[in-house]
ModelCIF file with pLDDT and N, C-alpha, C, O atoms, coordinates in Angstrom:
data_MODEL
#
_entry.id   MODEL 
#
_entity.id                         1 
_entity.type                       polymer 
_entity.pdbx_number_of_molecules   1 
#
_entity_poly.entity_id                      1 
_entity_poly.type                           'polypeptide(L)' 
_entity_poly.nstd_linkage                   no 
_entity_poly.nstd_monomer                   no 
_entity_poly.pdbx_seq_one_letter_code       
;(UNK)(UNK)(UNK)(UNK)(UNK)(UNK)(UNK)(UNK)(UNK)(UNK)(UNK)(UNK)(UNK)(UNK)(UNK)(UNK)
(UNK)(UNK)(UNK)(UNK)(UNK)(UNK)(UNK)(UNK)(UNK)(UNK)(UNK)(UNK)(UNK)(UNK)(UNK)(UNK)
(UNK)(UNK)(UNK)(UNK)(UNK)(UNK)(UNK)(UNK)(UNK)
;
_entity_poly.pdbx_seq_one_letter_code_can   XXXXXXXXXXXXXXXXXXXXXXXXXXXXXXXXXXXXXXXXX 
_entity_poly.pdbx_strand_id                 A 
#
loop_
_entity_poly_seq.entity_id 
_entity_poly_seq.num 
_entity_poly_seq.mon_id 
_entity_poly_seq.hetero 
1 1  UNK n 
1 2  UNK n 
1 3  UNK n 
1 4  UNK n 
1 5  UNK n 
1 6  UNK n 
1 7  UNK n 
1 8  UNK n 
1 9  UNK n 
1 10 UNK n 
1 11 UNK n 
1 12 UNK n 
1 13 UNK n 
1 14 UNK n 
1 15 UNK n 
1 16 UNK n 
1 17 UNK n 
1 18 UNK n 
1 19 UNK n 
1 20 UNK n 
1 21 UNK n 
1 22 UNK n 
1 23 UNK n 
1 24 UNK n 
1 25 UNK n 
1 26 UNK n 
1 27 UNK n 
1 28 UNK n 
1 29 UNK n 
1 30 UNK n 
1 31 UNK n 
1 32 UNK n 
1 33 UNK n 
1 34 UNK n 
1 35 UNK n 
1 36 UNK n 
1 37 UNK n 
1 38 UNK n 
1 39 UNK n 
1 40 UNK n 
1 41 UNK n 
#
_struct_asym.id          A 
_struct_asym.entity_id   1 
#
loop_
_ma_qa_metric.id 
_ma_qa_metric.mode 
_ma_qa_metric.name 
_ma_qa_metric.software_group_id 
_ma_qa_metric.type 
1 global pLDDT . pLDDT 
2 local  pLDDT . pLDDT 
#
_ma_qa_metric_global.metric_id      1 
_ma_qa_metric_global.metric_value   76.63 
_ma_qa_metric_global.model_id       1 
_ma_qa_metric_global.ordinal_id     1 
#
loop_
_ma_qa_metric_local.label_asym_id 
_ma_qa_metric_local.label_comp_id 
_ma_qa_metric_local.label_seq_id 
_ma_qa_metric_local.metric_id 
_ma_qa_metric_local.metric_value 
_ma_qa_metric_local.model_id 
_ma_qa_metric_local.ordinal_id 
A UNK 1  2 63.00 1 1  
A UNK 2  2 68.00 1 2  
A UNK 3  2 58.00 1 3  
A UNK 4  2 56.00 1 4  
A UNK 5  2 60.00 1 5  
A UNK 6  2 52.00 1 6  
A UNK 7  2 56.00 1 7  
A UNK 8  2 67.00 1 8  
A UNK 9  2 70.00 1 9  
A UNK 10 2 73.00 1 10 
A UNK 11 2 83.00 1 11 
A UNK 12 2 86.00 1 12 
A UNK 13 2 90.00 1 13 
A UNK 14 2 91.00 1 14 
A UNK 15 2 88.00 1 15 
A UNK 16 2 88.00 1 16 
A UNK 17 2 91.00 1 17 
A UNK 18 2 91.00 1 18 
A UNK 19 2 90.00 1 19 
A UNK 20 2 85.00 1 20 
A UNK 21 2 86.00 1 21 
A UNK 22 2 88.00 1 22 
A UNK 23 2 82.00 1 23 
A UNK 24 2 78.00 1 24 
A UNK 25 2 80.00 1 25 
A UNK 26 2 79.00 1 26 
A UNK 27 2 71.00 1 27 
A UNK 28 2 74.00 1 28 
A UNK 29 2 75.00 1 29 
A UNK 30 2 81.00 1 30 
A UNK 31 2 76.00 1 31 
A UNK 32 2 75.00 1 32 
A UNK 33 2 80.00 1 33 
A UNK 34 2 82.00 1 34 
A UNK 35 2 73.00 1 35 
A UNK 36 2 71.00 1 36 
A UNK 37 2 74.00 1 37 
A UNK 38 2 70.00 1 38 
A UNK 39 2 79.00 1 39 
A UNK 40 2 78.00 1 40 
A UNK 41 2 84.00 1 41 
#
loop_
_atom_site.group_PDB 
_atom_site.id 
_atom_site.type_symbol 
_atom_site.label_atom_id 
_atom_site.label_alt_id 
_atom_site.label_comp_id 
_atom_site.label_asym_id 
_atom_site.label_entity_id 
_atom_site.label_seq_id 
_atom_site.pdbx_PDB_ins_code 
_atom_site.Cartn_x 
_atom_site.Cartn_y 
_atom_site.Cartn_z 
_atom_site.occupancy 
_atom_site.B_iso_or_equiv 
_atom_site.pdbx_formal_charge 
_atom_site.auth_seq_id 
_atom_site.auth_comp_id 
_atom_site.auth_asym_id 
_atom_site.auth_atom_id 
_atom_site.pdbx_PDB_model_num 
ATOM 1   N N  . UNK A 1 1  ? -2.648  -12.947 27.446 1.00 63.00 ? 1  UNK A N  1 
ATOM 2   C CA . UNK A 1 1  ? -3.328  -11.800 26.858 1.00 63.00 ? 1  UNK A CA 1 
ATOM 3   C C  . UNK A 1 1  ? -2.403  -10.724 26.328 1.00 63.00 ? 1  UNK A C  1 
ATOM 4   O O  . UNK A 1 1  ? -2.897  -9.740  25.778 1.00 63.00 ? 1  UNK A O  1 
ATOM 5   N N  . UNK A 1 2  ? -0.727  -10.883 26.494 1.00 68.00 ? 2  UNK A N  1 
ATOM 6   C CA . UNK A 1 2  ? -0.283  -9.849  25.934 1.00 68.00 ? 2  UNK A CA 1 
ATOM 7   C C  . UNK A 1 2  ? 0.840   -9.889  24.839 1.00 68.00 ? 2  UNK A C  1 
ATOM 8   O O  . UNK A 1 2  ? 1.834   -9.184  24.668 1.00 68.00 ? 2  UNK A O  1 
ATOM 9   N N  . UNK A 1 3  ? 0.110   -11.430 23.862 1.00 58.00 ? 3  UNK A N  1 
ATOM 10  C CA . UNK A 1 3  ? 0.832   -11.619 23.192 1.00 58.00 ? 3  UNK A CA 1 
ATOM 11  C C  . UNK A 1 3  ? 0.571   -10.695 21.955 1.00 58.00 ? 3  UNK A C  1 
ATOM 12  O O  . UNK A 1 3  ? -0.455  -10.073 21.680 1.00 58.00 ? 3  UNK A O  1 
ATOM 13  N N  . UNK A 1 4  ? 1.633   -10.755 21.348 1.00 56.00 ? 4  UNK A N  1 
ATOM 14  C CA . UNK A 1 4  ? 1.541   -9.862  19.951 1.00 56.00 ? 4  UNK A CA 1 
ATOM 15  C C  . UNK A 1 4  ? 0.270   -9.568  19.072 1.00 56.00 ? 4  UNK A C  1 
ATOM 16  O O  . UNK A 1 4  ? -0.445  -10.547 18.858 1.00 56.00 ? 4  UNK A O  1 
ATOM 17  N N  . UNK A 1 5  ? -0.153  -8.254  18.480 1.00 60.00 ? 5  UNK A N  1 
ATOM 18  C CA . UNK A 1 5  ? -1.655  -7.860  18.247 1.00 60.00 ? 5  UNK A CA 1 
ATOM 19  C C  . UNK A 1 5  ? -2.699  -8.325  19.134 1.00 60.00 ? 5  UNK A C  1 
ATOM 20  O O  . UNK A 1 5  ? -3.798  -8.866  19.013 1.00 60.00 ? 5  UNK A O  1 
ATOM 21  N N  . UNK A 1 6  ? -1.687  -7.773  20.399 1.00 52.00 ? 6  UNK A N  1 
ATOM 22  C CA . UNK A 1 6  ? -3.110  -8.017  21.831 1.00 52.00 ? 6  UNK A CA 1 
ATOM 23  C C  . UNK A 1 6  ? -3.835  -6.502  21.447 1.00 52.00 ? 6  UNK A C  1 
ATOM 24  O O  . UNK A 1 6  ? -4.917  -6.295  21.996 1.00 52.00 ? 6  UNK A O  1 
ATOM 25  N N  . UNK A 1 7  ? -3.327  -5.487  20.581 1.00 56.00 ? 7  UNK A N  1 
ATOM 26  C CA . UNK A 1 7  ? -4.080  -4.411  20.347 1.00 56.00 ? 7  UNK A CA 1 
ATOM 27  C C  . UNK A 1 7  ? -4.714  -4.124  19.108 1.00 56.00 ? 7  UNK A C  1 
ATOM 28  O O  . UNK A 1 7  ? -4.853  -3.057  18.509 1.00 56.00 ? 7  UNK A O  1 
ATOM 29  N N  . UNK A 1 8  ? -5.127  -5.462  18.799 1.00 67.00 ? 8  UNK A N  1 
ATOM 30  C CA . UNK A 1 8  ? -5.696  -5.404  17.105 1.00 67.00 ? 8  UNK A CA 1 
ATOM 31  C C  . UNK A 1 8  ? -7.371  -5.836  17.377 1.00 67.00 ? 8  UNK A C  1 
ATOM 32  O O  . UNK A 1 8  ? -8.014  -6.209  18.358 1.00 67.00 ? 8  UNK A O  1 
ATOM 33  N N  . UNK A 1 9  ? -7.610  -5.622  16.243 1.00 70.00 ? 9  UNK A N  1 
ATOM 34  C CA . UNK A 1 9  ? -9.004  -6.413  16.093 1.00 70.00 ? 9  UNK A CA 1 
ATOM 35  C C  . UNK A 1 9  ? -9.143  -7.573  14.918 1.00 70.00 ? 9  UNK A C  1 
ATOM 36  O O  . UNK A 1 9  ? -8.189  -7.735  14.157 1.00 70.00 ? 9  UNK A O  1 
ATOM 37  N N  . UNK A 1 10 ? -10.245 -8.316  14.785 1.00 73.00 ? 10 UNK A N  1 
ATOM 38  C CA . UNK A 1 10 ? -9.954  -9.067  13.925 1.00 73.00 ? 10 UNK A CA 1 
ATOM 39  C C  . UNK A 1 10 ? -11.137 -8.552  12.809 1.00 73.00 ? 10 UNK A C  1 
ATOM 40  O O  . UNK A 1 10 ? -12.176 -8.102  13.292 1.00 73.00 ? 10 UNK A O  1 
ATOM 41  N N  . UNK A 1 11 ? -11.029 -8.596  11.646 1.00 83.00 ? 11 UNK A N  1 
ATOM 42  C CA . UNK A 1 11 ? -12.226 -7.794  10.829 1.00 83.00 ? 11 UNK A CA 1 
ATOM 43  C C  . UNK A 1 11 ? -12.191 -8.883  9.616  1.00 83.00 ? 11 UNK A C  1 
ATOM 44  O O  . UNK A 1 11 ? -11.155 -9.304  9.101  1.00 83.00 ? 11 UNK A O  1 
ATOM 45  N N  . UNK A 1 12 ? -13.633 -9.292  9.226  1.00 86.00 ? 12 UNK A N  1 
ATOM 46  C CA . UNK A 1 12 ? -14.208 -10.186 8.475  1.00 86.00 ? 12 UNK A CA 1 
ATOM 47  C C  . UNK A 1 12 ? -13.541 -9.166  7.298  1.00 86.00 ? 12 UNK A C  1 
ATOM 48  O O  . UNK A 1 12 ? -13.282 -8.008  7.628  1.00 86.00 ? 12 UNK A O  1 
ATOM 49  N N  . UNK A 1 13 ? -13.221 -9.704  5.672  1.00 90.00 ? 13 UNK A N  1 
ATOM 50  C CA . UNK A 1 13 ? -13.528 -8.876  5.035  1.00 90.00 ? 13 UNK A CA 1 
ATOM 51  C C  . UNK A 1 13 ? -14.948 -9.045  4.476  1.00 90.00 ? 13 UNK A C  1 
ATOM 52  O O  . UNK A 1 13 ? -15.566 -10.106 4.563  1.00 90.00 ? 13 UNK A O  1 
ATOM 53  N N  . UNK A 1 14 ? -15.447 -7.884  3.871  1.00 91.00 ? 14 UNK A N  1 
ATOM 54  C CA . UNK A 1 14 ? -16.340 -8.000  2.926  1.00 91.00 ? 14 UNK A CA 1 
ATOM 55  C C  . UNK A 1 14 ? -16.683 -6.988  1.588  1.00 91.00 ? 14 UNK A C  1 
ATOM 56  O O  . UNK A 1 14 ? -16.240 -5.869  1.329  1.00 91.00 ? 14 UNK A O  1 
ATOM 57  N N  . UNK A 1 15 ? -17.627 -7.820  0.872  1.00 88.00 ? 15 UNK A N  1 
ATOM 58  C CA . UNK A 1 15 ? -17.808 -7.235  -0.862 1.00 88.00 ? 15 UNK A CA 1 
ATOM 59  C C  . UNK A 1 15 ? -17.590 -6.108  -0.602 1.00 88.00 ? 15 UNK A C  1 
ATOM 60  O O  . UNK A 1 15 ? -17.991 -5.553  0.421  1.00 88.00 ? 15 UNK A O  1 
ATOM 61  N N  . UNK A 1 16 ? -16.782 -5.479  -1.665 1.00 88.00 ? 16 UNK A N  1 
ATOM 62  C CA . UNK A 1 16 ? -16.433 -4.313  -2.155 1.00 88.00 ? 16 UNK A CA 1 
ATOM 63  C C  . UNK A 1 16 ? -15.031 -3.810  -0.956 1.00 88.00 ? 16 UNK A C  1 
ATOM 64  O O  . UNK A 1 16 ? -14.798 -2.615  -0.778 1.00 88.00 ? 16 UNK A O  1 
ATOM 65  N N  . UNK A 1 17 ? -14.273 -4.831  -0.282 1.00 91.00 ? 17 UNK A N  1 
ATOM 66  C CA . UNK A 1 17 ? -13.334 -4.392  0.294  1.00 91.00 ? 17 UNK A CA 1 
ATOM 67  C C  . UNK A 1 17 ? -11.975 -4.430  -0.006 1.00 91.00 ? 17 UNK A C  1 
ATOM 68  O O  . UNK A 1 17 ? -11.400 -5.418  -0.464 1.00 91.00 ? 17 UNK A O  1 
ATOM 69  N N  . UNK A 1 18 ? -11.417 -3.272  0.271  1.00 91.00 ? 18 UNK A N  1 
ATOM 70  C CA . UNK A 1 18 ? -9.960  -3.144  -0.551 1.00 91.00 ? 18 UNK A CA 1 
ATOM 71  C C  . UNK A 1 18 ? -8.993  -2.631  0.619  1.00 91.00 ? 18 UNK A C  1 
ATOM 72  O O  . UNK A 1 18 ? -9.352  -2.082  1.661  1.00 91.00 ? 18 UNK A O  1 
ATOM 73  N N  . UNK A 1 19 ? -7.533  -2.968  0.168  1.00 90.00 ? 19 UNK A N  1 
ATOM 74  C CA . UNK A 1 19 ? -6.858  -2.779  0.736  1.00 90.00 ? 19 UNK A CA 1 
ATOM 75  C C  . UNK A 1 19 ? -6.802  -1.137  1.216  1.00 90.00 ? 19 UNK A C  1 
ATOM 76  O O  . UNK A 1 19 ? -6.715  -0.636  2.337  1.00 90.00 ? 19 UNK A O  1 
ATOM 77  N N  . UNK A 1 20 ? -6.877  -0.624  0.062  1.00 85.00 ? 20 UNK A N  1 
ATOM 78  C CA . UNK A 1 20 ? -6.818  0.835   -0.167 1.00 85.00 ? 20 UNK A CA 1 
ATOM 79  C C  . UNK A 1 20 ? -8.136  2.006   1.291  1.00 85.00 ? 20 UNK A C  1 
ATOM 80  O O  . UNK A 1 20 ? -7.994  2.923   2.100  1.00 85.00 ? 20 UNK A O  1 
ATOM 81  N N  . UNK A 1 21 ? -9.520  0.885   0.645  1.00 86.00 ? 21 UNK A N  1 
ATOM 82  C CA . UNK A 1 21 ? -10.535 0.998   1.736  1.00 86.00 ? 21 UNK A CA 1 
ATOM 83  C C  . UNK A 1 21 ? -10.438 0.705   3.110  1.00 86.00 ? 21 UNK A C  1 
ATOM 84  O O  . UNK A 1 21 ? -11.110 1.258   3.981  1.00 86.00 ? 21 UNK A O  1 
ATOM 85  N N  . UNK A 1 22 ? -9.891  0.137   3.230  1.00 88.00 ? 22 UNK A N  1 
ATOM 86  C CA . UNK A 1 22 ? -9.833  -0.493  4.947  1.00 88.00 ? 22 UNK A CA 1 
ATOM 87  C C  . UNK A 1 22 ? -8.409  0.432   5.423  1.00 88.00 ? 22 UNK A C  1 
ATOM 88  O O  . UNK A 1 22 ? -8.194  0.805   6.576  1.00 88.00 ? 22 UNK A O  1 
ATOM 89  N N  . UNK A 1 23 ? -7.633  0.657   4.387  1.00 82.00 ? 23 UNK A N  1 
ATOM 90  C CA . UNK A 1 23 ? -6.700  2.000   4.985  1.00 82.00 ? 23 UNK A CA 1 
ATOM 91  C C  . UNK A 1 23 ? -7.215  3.112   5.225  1.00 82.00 ? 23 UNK A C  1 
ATOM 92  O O  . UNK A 1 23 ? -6.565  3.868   5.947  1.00 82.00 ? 23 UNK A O  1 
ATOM 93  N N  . UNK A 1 24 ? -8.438  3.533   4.741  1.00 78.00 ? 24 UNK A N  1 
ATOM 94  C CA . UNK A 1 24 ? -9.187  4.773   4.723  1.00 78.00 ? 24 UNK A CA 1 
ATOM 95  C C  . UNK A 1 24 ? -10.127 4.386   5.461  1.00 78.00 ? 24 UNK A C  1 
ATOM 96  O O  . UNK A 1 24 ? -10.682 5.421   5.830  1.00 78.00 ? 24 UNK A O  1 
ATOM 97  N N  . UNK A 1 25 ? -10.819 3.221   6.052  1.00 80.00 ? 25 UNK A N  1 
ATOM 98  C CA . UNK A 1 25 ? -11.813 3.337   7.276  1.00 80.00 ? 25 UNK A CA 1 
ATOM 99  C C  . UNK A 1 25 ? -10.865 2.900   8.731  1.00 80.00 ? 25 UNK A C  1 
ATOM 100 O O  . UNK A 1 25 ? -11.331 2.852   9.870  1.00 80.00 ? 25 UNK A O  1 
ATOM 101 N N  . UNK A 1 26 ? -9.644  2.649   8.398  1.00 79.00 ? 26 UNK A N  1 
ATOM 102 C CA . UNK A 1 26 ? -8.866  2.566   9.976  1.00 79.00 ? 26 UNK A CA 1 
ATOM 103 C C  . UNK A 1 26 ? -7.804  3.538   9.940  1.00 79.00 ? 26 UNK A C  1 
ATOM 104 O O  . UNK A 1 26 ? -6.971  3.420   10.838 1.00 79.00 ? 26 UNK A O  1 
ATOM 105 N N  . UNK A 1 27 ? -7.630  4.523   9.065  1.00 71.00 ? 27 UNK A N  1 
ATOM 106 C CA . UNK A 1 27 ? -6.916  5.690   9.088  1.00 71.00 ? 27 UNK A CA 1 
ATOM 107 C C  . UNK A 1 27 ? -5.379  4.773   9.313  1.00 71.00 ? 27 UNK A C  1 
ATOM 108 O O  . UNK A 1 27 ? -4.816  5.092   10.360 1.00 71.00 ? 27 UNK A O  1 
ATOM 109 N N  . UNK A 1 28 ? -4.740  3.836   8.592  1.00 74.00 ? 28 UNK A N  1 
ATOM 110 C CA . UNK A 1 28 ? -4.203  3.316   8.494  1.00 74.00 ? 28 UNK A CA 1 
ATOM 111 C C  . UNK A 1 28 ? -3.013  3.044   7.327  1.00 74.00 ? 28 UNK A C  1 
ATOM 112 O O  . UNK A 1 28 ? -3.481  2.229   6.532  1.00 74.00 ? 28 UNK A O  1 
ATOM 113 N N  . UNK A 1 29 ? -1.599  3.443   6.923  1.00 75.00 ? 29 UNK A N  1 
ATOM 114 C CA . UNK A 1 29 ? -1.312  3.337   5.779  1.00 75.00 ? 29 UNK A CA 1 
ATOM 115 C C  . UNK A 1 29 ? -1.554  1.759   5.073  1.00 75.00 ? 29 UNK A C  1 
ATOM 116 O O  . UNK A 1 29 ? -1.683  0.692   5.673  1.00 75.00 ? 29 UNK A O  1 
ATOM 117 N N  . UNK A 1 30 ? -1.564  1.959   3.911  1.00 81.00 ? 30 UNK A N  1 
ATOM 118 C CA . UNK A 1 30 ? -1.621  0.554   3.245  1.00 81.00 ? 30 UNK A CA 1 
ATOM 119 C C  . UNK A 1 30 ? -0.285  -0.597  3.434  1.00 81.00 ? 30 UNK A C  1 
ATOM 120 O O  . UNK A 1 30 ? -0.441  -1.793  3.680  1.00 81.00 ? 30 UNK A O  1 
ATOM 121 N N  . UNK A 1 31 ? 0.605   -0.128  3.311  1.00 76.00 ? 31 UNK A N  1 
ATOM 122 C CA . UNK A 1 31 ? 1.439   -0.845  3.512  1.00 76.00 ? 31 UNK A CA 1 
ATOM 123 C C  . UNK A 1 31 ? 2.276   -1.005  5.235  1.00 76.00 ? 31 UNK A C  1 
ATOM 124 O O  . UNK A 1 31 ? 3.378   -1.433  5.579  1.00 76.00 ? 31 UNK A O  1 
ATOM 125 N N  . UNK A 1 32 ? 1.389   -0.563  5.807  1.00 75.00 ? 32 UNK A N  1 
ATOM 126 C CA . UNK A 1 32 ? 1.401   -0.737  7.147  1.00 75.00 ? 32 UNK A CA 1 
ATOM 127 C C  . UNK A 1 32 ? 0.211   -2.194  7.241  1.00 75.00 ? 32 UNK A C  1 
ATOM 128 O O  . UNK A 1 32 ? 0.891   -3.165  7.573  1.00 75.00 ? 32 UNK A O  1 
ATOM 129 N N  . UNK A 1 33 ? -0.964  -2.523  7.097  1.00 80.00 ? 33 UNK A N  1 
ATOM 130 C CA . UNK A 1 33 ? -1.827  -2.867  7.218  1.00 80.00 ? 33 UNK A CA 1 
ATOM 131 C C  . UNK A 1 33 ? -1.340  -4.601  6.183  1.00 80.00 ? 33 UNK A C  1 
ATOM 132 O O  . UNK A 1 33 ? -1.625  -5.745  6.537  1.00 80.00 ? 33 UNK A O  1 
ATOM 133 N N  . UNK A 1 34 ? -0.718  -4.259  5.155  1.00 82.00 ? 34 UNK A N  1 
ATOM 134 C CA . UNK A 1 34 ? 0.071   -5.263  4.861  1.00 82.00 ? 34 UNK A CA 1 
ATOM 135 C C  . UNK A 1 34 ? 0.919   -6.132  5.779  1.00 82.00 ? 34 UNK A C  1 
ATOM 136 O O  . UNK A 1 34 ? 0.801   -7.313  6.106  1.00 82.00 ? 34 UNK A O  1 
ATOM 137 N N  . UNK A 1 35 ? 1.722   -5.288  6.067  1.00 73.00 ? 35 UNK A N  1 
ATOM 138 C CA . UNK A 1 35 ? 2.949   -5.337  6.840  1.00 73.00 ? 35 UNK A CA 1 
ATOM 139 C C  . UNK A 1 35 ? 2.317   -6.105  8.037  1.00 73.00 ? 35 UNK A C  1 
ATOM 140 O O  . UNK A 1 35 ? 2.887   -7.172  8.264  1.00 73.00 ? 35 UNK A O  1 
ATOM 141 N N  . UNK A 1 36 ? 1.245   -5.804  8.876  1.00 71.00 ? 36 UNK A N  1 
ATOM 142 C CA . UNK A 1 36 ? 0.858   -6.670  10.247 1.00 71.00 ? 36 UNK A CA 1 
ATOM 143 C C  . UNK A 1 36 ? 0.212   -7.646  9.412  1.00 71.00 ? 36 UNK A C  1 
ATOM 144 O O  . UNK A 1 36 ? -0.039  -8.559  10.198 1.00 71.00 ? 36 UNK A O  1 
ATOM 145 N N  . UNK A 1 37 ? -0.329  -8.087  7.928  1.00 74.00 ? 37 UNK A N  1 
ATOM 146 C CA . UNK A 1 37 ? -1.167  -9.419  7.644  1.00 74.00 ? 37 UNK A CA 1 
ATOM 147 C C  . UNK A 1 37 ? -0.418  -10.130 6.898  1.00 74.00 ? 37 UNK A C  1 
ATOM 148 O O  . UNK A 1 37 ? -0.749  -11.262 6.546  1.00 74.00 ? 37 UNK A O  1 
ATOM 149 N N  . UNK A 1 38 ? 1.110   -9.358  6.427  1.00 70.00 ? 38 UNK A N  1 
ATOM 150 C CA . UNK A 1 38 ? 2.009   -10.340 6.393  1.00 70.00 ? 38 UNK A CA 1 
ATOM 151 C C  . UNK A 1 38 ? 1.683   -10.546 4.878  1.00 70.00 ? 38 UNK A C  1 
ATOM 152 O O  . UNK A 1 38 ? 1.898   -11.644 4.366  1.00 70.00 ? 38 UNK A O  1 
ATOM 153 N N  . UNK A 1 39 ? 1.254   -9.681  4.274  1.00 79.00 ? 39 UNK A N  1 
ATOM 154 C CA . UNK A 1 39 ? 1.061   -9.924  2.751  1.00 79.00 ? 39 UNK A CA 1 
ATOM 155 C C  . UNK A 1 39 ? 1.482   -9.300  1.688  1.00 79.00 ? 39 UNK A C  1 
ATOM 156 O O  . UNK A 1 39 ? 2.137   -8.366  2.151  1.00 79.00 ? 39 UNK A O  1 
ATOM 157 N N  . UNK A 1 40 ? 1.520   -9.224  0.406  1.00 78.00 ? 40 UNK A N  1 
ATOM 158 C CA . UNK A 1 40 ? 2.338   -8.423  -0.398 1.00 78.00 ? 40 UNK A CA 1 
ATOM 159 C C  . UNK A 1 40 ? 1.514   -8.516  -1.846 1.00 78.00 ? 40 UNK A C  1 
ATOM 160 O O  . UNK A 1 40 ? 1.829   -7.884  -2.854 1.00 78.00 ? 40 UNK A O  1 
ATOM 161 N N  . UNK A 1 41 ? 0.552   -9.307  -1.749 1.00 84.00 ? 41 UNK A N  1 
ATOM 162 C CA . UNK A 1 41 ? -0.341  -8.909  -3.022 1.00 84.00 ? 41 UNK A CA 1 
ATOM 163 C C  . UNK A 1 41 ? -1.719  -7.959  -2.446 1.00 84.00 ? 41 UNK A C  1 
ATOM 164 O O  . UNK A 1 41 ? -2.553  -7.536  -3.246 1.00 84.00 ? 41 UNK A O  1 
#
């Protein structure tokens, strides 16, 4: 249980969701939120 993003959640995306949005509903920078999904587009 205390392996790495034992403090995350997992979140479906859905329509109308953006990177930009999901930084602004988890008060989260964008390229932070990248950075833990390991993505760059």
């Amino acid at each position: 249980g205390s392996v790495p993003f034992n403090g995350f959640q997992r979140y479906q995306v859905r329509r109308g969701d953006t990177w930009s949005a999901l930084a602004s509903r988890f008060d989260t920078p964008v390229d932070v939120l990248k950075r833990i999904n390991n993505r760059t587009n």
